[in-house]
Every structure is written in C-alpha cells, then in structure tokens.
N, C-alpha and C. Protein backbone atom coordinates (compact mmCIF):
# COMPACT_ATOMS: atom_id res chain seq x y z
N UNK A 1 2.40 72.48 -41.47
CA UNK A 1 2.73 73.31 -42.61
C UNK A 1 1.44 73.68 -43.34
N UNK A 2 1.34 75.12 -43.60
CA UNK A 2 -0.03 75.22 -44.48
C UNK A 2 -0.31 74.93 -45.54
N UNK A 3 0.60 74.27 -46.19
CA UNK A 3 0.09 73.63 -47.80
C UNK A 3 -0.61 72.02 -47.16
N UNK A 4 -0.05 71.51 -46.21
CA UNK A 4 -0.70 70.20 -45.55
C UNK A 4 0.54 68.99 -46.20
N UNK A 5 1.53 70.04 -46.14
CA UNK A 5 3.13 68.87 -46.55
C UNK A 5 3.82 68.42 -45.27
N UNK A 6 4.36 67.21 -45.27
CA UNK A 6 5.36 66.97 -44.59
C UNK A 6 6.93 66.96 -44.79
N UNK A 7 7.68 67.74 -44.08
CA UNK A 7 9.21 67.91 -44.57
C UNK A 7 9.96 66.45 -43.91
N UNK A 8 11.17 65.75 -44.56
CA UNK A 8 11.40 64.77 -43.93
C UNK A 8 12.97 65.80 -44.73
N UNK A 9 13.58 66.19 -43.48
CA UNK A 9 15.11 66.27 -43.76
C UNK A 9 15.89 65.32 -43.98
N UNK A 10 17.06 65.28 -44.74
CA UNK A 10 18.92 64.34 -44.79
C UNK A 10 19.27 65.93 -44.58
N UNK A 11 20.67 65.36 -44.00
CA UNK A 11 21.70 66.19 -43.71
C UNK A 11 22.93 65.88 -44.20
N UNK A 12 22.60 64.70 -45.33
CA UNK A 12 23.41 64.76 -45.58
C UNK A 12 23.33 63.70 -47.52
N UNK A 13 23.85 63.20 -48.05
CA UNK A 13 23.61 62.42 -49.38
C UNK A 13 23.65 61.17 -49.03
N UNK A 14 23.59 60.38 -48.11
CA UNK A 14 23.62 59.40 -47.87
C UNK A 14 22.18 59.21 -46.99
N UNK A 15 22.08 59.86 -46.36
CA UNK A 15 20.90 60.56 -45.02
C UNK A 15 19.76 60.06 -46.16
N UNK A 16 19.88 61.13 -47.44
CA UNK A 16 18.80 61.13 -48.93
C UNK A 16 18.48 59.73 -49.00
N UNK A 17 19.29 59.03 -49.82
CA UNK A 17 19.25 57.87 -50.20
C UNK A 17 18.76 57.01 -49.23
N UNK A 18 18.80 56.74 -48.00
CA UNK A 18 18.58 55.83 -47.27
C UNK A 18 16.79 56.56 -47.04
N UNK A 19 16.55 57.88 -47.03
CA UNK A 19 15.48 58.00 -46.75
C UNK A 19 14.26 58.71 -48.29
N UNK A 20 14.73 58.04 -49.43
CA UNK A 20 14.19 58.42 -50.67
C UNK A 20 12.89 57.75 -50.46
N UNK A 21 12.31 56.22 -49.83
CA UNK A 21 11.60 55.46 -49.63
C UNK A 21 10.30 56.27 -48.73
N UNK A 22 10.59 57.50 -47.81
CA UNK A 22 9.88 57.39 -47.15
C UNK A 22 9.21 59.21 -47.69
N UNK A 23 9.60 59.49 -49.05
CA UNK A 23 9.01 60.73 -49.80
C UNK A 23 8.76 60.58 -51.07
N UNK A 24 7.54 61.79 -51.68
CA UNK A 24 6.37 61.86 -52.85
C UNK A 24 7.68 62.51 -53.79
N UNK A 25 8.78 63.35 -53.34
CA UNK A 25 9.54 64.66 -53.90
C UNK A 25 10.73 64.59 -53.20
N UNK A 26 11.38 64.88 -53.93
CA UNK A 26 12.81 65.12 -53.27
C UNK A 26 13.30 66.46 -53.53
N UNK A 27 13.63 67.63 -52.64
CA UNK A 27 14.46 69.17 -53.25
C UNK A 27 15.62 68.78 -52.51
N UNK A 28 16.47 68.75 -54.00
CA UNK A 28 18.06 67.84 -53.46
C UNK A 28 18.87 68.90 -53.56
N UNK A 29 19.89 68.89 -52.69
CA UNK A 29 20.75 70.11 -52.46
C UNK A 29 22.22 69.64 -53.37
N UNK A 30 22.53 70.14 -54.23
CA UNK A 30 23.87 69.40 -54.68
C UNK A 30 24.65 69.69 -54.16
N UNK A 31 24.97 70.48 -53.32
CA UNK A 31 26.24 70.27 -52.11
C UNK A 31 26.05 69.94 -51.22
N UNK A 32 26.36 68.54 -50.67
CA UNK A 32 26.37 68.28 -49.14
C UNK A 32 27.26 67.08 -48.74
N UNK A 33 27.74 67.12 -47.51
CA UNK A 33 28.85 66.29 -47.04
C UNK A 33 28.49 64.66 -47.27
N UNK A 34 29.68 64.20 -47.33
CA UNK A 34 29.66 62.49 -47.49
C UNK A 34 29.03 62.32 -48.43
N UNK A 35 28.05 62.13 -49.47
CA UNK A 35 27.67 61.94 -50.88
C UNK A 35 26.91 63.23 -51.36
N UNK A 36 27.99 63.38 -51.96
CA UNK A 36 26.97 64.71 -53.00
C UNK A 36 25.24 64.57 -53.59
N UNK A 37 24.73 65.65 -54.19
CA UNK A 37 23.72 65.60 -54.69
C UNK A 37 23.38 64.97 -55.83
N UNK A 38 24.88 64.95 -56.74
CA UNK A 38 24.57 64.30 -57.77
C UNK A 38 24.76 63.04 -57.80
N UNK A 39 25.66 62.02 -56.70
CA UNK A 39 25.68 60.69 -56.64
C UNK A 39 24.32 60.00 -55.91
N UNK A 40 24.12 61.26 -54.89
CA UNK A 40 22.93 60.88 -54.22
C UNK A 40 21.60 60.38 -55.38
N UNK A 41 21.45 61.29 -56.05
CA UNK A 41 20.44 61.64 -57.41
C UNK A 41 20.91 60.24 -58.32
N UNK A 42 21.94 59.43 -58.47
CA UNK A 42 22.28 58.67 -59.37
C UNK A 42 21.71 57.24 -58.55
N UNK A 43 21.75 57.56 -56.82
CA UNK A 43 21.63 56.03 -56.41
C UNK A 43 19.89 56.23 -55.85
N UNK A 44 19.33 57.37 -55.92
CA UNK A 44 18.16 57.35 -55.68
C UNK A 44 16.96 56.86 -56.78
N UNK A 45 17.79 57.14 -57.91
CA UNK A 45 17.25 56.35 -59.38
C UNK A 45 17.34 55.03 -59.35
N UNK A 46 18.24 54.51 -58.96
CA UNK A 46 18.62 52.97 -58.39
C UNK A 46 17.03 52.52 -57.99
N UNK A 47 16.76 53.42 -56.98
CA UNK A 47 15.77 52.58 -56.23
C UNK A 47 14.32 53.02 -56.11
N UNK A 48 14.17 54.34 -56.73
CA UNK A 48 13.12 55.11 -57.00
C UNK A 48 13.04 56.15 -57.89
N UNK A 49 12.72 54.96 -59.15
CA UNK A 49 12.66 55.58 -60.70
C UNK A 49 11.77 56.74 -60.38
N UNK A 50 10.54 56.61 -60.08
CA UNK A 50 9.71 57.45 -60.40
C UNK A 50 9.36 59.10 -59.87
N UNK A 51 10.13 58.97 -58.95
CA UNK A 51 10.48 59.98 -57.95
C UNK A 51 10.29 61.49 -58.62
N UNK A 52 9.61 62.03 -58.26
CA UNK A 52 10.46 63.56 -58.96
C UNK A 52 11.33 64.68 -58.03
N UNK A 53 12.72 64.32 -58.48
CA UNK A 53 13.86 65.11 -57.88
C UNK A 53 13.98 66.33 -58.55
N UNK A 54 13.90 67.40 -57.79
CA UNK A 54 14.38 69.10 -58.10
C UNK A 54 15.76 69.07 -57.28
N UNK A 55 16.57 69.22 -58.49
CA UNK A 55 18.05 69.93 -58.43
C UNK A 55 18.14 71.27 -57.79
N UNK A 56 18.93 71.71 -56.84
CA UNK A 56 19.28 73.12 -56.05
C UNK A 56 20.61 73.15 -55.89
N UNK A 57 21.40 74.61 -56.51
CA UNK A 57 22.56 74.85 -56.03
C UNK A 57 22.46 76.14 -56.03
N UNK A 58 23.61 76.62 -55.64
CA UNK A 58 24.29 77.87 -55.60
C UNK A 58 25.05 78.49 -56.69
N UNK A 59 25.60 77.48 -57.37
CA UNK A 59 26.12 77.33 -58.79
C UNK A 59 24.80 77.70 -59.78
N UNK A 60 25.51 78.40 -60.57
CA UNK A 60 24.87 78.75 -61.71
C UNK A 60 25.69 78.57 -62.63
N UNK A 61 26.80 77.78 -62.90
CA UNK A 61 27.69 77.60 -64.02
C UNK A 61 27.17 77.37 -65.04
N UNK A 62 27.75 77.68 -66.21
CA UNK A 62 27.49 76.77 -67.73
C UNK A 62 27.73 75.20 -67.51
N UNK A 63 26.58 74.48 -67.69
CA UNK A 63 26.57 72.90 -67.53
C UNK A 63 26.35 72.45 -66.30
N UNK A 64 25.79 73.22 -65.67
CA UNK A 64 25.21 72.83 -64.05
C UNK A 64 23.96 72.09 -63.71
N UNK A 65 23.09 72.65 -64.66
CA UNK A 65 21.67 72.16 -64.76
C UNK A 65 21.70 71.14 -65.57
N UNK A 66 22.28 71.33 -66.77
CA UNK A 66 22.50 70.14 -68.23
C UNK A 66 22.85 68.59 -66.94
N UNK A 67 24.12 68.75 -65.96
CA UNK A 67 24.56 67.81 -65.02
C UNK A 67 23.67 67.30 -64.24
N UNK A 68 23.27 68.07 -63.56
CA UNK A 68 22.20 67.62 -63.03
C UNK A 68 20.48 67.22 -63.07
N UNK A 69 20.12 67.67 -64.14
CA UNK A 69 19.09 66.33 -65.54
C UNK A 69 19.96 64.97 -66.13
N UNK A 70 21.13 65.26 -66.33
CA UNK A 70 21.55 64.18 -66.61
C UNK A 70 21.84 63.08 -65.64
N UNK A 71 21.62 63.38 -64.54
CA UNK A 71 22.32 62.35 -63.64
C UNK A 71 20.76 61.81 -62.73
N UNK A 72 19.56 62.47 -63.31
CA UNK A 72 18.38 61.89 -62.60
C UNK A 72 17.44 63.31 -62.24
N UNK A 73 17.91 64.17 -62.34
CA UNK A 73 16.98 65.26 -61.68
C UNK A 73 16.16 65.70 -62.56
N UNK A 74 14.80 65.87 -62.10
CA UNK A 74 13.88 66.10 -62.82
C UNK A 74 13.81 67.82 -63.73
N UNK A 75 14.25 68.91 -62.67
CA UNK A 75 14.26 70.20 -62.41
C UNK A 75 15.52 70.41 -61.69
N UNK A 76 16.11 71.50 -62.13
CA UNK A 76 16.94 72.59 -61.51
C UNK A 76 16.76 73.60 -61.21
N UNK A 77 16.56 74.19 -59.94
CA UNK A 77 16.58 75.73 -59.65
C UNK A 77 18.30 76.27 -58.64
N UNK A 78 18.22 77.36 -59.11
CA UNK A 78 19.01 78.07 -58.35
C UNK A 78 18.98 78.76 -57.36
N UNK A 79 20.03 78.75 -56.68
CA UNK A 79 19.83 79.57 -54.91
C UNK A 79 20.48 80.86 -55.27
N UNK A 80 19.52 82.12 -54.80
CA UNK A 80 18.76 81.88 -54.03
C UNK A 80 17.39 81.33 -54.34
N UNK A 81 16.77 80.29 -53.95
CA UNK A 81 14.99 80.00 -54.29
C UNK A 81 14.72 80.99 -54.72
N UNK A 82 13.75 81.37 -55.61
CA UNK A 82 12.52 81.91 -55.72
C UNK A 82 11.44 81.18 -55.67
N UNK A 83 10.47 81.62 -54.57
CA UNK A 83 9.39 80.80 -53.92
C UNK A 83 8.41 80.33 -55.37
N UNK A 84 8.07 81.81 -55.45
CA UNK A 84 7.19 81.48 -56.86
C UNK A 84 7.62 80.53 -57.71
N UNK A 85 8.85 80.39 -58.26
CA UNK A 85 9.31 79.11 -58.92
C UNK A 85 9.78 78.15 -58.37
N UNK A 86 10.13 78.05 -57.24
CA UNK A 86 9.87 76.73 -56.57
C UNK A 86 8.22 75.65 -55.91
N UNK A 87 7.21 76.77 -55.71
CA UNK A 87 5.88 76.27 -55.67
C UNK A 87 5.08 76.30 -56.92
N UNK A 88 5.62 76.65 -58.21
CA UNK A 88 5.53 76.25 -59.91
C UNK A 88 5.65 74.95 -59.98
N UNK A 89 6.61 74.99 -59.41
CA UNK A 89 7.62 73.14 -59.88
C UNK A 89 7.19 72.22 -58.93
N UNK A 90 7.10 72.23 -57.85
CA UNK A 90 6.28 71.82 -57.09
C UNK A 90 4.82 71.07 -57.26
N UNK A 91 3.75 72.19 -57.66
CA UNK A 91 2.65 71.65 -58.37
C UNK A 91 2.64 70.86 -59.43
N UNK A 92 3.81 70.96 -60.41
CA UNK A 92 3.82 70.52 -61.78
C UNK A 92 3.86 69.19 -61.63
N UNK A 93 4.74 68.71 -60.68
CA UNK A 93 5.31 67.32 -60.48
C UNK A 93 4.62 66.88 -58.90
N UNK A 94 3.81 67.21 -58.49
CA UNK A 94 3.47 66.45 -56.89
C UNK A 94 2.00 65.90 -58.12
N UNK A 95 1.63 64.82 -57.12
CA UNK A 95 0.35 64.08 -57.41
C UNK A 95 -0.95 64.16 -56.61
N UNK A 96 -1.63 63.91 -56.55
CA UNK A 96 -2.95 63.33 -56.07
C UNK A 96 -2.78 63.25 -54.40
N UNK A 97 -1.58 62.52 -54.19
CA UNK A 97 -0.82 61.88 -52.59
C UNK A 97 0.06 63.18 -51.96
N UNK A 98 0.20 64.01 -52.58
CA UNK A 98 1.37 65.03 -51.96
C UNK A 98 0.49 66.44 -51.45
C-alpha cells in the first residue's frame, strides 16, 4: 500500500474483536453480521482502551453518530467515504507506529 499501511480485514464483529490486538486503528463498519459495530466497539473498549476507532455507516440518521461516540468510537464518517475526510481522520489519530 503506498501510504506504507497494513490492512488486516474482519468480516465480520466478532472477526473485529478477536482481531483488535493485532491493529494501531480500527475503520469499523456498523453493519455487519453476527456482532454489530456497535457491540463490537463496546467489547473492543473492553480490551483496547486506547485504540482509535472511526465509526462508518450508511446511515445518516439523527443520533447515529451521537450512538456511535457513545458506545467507544472515536469518529464517525458516513458512506459514501470521502477520501479526503477519511485520510483527515486518519492522520489526526494514527501515531508515530502507523
């Protein structure tokens, strides 16, 4: 990848959680089969406070984003991405290691 990142996919919210240990960032999808994004996001705090999780949906409801800061996510963006504000948020929150 030309930024010099490594992608580590879940396919699923459980997939996340079991593999929160082995990433700098998490871009969490709030819809996905067998544990959602936002339980995923609640048990990934469990075990990796420090993490910085970006919230992604498709939803743009009133109280979508408010939900998902509240439940652990650092950032919310909406789908579709916008690159530019997804490599904003990106920089803001990666470290030294990412």
């Amino acid at each position: 990848m030309r930024a010099g990142l490594e992608v580590i996919r879940a396919y699923n919210g459980q997939e996340a959680i079991d593999k929160c240990h082995e990433a700098d960032m998490i871009l969490m999808d709030i819809r996905m089969p067998n544990v959602d994004g936002y339980e995923a996001t609640r048990e990934i705090r469990k075990k990796c406070i420090e993490i910085p999780i970006i919230g992604q949906s498709a939803n743009a409801m009133s109280g979508d984003k408010e939900k998902a800061l509240k439940v652990g996510c650092n950032e919310y963006l909406t789908k579709p991405i916008n690159i530019v504000e997804l490599i904003s948020v990106i920089k803001r929150f990666a470290t030294h290691n990412v």
